[in-house]
N, C-alpha and C. Protein backbone atom coordinates (compact mmCIF):
# COMPACT_ATOMS: atom_id res chain seq x y z
N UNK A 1 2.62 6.56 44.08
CA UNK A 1 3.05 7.17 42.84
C UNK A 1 1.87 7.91 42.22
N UNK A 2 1.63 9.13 41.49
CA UNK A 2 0.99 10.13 41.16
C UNK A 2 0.57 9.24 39.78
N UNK A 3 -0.72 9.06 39.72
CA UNK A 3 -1.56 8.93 38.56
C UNK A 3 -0.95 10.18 37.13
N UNK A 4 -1.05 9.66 35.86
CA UNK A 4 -1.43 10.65 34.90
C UNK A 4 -3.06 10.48 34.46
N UNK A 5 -3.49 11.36 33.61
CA UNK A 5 -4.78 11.41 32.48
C UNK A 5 -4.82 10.15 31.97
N UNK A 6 -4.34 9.83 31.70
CA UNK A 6 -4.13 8.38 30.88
C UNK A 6 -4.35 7.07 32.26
N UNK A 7 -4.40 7.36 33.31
CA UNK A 7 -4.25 6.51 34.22
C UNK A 7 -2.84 5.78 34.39
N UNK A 8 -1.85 5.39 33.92
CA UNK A 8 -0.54 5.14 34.40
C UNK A 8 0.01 5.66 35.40
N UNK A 9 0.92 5.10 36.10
CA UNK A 9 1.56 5.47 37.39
C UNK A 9 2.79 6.98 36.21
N UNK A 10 3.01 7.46 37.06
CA UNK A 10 4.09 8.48 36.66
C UNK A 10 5.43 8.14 35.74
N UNK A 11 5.50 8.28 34.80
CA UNK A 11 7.43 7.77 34.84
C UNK A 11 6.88 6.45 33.94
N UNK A 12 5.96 5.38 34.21
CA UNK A 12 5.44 4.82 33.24
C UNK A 12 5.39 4.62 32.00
N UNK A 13 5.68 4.18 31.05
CA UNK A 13 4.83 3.86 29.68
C UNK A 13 3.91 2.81 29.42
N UNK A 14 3.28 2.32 28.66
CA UNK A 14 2.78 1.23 28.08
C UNK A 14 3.85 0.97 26.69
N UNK A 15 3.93 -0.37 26.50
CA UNK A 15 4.54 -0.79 25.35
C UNK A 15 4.16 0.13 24.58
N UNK A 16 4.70 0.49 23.22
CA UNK A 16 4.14 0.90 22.11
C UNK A 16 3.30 -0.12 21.24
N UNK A 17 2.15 0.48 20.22
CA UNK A 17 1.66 -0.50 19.54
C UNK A 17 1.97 -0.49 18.24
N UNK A 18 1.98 -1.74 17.55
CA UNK A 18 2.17 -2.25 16.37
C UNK A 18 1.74 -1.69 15.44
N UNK A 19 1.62 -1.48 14.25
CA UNK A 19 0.21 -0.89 13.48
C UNK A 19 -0.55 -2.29 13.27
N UNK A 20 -0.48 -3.49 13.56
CA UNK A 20 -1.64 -4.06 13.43
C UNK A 20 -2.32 -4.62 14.52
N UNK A 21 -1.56 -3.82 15.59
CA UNK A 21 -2.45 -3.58 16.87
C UNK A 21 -3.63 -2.74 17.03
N UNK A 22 -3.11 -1.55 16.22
CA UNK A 22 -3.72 -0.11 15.97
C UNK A 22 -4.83 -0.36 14.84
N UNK A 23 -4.64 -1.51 14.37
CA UNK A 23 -5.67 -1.67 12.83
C UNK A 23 -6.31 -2.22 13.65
N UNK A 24 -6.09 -3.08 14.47
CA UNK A 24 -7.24 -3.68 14.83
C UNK A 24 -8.24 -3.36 15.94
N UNK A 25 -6.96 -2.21 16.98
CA UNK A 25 -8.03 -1.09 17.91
C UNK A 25 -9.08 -0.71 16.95
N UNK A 26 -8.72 0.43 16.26
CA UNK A 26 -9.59 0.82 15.15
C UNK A 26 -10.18 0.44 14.03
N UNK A 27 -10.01 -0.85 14.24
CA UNK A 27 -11.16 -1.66 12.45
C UNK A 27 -10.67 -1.62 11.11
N UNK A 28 -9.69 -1.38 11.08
CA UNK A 28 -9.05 -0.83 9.89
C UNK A 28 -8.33 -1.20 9.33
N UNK A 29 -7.92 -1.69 7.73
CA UNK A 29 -6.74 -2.42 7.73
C UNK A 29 -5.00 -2.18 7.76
N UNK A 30 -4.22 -2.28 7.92
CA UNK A 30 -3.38 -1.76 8.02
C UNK A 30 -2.78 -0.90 6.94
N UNK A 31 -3.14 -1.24 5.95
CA UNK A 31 -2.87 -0.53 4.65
C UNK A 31 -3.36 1.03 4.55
N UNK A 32 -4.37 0.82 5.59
CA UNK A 32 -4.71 1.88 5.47
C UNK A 32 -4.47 2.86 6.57
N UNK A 33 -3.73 2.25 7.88
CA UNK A 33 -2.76 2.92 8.49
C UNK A 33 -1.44 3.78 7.41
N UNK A 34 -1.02 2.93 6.57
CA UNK A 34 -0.01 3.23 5.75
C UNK A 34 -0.36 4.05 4.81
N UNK A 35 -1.83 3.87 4.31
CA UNK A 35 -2.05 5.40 2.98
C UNK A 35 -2.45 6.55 3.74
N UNK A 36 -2.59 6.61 5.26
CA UNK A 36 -3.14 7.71 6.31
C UNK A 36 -1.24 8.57 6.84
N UNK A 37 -0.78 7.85 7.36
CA UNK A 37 0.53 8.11 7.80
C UNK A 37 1.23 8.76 6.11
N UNK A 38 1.25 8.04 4.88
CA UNK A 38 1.73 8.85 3.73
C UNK A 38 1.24 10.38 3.73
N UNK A 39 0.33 10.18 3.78
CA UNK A 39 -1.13 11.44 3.68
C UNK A 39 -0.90 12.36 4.65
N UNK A 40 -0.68 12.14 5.75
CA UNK A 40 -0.13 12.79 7.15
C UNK A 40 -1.37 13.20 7.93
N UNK A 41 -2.29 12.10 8.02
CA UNK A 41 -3.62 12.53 8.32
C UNK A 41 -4.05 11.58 9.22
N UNK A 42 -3.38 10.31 9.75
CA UNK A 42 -3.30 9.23 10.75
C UNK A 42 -2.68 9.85 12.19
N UNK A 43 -3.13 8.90 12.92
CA UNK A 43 -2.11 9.12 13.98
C UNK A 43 -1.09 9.10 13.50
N UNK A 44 -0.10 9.92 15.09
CA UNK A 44 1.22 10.31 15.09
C UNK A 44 2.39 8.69 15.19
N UNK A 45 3.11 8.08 13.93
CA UNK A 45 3.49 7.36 14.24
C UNK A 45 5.13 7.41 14.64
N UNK A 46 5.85 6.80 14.93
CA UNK A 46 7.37 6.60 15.43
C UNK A 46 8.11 5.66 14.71
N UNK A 47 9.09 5.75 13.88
CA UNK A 47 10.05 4.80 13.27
C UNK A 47 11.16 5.15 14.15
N UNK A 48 11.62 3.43 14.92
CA UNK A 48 12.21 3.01 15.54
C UNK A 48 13.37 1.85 14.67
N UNK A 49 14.30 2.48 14.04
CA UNK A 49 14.92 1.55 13.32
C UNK A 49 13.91 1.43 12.08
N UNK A 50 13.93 0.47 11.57
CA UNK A 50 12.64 0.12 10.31
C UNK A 50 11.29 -0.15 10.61
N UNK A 51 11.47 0.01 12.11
CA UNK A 51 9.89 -0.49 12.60
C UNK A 51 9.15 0.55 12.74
N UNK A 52 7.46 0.86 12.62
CA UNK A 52 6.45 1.48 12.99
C UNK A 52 5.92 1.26 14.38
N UNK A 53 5.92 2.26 15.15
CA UNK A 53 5.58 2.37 16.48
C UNK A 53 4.50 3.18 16.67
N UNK A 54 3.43 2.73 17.51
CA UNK A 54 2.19 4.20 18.08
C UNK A 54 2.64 3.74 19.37
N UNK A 55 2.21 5.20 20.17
CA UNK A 55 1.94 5.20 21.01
C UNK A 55 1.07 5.21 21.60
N UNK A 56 -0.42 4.36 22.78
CA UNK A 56 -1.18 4.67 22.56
C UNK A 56 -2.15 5.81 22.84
N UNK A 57 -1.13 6.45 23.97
CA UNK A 57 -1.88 7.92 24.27
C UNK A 57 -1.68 8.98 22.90
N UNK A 58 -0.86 8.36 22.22
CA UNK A 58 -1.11 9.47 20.92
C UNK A 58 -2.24 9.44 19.83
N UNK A 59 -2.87 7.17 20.04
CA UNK A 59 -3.75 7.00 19.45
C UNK A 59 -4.98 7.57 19.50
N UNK A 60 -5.00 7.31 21.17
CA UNK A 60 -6.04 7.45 21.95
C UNK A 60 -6.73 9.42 21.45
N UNK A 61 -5.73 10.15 21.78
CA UNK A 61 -5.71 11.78 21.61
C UNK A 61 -6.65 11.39 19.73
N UNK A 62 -5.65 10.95 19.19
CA UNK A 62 -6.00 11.36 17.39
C UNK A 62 -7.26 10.44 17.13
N UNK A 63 -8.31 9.81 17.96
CA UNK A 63 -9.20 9.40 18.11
C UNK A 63 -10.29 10.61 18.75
N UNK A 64 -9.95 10.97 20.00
CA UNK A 64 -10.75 11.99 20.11
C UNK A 64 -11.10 13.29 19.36
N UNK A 65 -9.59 13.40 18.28
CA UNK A 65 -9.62 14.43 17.83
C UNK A 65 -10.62 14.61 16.45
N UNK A 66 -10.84 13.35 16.43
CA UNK A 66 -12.21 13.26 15.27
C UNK A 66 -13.54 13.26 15.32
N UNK A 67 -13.51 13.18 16.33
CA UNK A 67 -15.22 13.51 16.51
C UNK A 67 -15.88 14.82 16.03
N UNK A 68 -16.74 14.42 15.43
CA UNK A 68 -17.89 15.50 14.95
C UNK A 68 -18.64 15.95 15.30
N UNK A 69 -19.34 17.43 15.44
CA UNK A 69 -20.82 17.65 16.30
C UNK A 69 -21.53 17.19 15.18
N UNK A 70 -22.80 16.15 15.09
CA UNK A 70 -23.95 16.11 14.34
C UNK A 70 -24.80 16.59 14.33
N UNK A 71 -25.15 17.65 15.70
CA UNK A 71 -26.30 18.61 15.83
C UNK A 71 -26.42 20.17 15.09
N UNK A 72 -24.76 20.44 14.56
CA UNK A 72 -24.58 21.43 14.11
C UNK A 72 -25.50 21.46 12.47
């Protein structure tokens, strides 16, 4: 079966994560998953019924997407 970027087999997912899965990937408390997602400035999240869902290749992406040059 054909690898993706992410390393998963093809056709694949990983579970989705919790947000206090995601608070705790990232250090953060969940609350503040919740004033980031209001703000629209968090990762991309998913309401599934009443529940909050990440995905984590979407985490993973809106993690890289913050990095800063410090040399500039």
């Amino acid at each position: 079966m054909p690898k993706t970027k992410n390393g998963t087999a093809e056709g694949v997912r990983r579970p989705m994560a919790t947000p206090a899965q995601v608070s705790e990937y990232l250090g953060v408390p969940v609350a503040t998953l919740y004033q980031w997602r209001h703000r629209g400035i968090g990762p991309k999240v998913h309401k599934l019924g009443r529940h909050l869902r990440y995905r984590w290749s979407e985490v993973e992406a809106w993690v890289d997407r913050q990095a800063i040059d410090l040399a500039a």
